[in-house]
C-alpha atoms as a PDB file:
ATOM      1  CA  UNK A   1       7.800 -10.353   5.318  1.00  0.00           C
ATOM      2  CA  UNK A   2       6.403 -10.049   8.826  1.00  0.00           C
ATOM      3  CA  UNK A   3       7.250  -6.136   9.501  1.00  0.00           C
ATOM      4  CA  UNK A   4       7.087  -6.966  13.305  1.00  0.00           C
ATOM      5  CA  UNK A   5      10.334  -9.023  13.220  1.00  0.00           C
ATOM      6  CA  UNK A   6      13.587  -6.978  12.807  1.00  0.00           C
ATOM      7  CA  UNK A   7      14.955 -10.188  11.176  1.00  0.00           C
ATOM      8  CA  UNK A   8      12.784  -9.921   8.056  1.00  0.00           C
ATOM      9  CA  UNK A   9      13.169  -6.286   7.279  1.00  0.00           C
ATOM     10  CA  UNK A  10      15.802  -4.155   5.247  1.00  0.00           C
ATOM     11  CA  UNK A  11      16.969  -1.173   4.979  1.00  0.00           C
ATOM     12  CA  UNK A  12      14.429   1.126   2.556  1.00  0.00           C
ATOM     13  CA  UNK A  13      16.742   2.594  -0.184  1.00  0.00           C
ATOM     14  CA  UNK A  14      16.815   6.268  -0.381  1.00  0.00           C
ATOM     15  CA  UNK A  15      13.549   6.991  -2.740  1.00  0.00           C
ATOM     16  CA  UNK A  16      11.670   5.275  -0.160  1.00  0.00           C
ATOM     17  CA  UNK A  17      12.680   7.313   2.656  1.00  0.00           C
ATOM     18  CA  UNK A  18      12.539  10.666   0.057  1.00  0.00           C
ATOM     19  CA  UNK A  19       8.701   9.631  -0.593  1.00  0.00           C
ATOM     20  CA  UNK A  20       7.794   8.679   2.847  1.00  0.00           C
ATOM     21  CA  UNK A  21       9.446  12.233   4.236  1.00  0.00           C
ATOM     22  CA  UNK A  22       7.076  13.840   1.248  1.00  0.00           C
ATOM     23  CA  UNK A  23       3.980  11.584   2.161  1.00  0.00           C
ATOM     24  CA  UNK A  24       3.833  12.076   6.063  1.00  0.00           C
ATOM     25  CA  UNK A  25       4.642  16.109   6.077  1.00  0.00           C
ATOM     26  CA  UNK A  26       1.902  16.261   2.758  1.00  0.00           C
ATOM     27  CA  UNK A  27      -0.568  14.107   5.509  1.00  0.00           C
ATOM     28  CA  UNK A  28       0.586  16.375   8.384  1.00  0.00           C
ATOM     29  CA  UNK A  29      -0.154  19.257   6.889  1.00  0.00           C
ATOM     30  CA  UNK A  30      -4.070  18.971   6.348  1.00  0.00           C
ATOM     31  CA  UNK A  31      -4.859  17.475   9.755  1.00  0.00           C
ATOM     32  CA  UNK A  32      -1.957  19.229  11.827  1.00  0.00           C
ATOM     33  CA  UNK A  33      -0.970  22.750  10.229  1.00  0.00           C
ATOM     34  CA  UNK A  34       0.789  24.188  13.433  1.00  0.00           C
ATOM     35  CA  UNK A  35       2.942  21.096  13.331  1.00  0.00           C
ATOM     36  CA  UNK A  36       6.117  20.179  11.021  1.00  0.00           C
ATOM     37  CA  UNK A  37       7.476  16.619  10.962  1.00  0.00           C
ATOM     38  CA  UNK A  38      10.614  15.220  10.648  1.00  0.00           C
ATOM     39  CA  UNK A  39      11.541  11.754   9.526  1.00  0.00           C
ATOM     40  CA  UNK A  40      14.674  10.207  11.025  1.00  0.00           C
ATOM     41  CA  UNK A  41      15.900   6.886   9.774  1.00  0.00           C
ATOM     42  CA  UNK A  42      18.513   4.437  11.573  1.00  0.00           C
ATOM     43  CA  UNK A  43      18.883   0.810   9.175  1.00  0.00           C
ATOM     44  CA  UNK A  44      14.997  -0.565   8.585  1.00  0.00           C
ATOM     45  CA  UNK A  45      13.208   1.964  10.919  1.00  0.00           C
ATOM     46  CA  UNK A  46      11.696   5.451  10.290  1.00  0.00           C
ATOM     47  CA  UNK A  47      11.490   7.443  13.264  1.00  0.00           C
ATOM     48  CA  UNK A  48       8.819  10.240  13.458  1.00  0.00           C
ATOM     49  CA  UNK A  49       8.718  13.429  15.099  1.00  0.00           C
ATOM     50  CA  UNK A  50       6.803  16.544  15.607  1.00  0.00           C
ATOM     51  CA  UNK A  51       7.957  20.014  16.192  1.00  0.00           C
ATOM     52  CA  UNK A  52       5.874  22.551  17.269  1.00  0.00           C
ATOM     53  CA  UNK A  53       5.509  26.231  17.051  1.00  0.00           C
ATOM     54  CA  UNK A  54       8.217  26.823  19.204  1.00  0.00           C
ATOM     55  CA  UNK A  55      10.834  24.096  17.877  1.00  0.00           C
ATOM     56  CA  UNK A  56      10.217  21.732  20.800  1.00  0.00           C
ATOM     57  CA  UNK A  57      10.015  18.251  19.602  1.00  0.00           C
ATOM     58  CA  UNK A  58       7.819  15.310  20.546  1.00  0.00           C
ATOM     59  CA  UNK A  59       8.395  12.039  19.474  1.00  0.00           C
ATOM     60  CA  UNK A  60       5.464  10.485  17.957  1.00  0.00           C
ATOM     61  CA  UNK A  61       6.318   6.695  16.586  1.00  0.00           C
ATOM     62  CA  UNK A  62       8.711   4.332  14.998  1.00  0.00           C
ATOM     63  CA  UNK A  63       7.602   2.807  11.632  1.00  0.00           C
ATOM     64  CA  UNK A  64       9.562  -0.441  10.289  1.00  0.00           C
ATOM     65  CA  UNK A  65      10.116  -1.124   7.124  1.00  0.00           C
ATOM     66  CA  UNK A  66       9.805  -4.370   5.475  1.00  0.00           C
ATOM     67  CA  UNK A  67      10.087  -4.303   2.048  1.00  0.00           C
ATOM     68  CA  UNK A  68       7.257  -1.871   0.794  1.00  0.00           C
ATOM     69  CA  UNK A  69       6.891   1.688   0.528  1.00  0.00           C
ATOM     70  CA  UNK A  70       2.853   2.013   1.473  1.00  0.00           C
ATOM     71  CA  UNK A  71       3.219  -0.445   4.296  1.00  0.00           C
ATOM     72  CA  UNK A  72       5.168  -0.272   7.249  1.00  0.00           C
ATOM     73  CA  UNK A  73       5.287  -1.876  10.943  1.00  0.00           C
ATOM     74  CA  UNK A  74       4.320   0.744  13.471  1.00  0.00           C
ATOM     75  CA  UNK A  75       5.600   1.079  17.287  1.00  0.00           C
ATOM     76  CA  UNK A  76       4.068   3.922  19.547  1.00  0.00           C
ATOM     77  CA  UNK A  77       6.919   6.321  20.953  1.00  0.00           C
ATOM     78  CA  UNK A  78       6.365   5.354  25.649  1.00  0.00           C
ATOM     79  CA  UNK A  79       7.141   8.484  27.383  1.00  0.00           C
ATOM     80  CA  UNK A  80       6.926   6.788  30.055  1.00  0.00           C
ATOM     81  CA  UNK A  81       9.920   4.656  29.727  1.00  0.00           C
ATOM     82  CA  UNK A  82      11.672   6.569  26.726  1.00  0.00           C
ATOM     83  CA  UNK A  83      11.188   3.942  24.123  1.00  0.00           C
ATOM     84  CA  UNK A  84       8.982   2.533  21.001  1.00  0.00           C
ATOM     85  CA  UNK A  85       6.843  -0.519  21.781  1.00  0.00           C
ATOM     86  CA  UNK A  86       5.074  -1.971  18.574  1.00  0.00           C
ATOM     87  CA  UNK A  87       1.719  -1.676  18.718  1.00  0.00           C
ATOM     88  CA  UNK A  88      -1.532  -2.054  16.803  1.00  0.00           C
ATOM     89  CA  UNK A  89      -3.168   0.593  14.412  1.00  0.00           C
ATOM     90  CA  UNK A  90      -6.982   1.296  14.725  1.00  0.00           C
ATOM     91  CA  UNK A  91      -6.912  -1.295  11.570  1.00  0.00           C
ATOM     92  CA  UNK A  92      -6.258  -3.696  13.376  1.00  0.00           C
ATOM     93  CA  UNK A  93      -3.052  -4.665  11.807  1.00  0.00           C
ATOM     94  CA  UNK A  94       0.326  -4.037  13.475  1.00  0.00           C
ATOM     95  CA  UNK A  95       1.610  -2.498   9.841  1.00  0.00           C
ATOM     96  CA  UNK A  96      -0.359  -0.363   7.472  1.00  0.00           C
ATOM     97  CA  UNK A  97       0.385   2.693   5.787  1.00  0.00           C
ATOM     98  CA  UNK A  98       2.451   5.523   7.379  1.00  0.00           C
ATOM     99  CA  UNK A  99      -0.593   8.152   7.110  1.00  0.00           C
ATOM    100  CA  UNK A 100      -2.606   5.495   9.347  1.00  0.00           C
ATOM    101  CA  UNK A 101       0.842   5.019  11.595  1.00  0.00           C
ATOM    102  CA  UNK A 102       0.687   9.314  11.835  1.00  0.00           C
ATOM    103  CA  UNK A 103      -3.320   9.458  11.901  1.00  0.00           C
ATOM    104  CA  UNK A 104      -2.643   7.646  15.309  1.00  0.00           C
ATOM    105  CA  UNK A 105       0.197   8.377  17.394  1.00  0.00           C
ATOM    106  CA  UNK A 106      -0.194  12.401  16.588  1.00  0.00           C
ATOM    107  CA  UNK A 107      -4.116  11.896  17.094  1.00  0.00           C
ATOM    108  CA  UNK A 108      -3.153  10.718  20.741  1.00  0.00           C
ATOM    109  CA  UNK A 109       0.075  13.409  20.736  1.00  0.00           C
ATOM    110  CA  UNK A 110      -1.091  15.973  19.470  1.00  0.00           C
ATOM    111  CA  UNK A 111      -4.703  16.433  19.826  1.00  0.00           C
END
């Protein structure tokens, strides 16, 4: 399945979302200690967020899922305009794993 196209995806059963909450905070916490993340999901996206010291939270990136639990489509979080636009990883791919997908929205968020 093409995790760019909502059409191809499904909803990841509950394991999957358990293990990718587990996998991103375990990630987080090595390169971004000061940080805690939360993992929201709504149908086949993941929606990732930090929260600071203080309990203000940034949005960070919206991963898609499409079938697998170590790869997922990945959409930066716009400011700008309040939305998610999918986007490429420094891969190259638009999906890879969701420490890549974290490794670069927080490394342009949060650094």
């Amino acid at each position: 399945p093409d995790p760019t196209r909502l059409d191809d995806m499904a909803t990841p059963p509950a394991s999957t979302k358990t293990t990718l909450t587990q996998r991103l905070r375990a990630h987080a916490a090595d390169r971004w200690p000061d940080y805690r993340i939360e993992t929201r999901f709504r149908g086949q996206f993941a929606y990732i967020d930090a929260v600071d010291p203080d309990g203000d939270t940034s949005p960070l990136c919206r991963l898609s899922y499409a079938g697998s639990a170590s790869m997922w489509g990945f959409a930066f979080y716009r400011a700008s305009h309040d939305d998610y636009q999918n986007n490429f990883l420094p891969t190259g791919g638009s999906a890879g794993t969701p420490e890549d997908a974290l490794d670069c929205a927080a490394g342009l968020y949060l650094q």
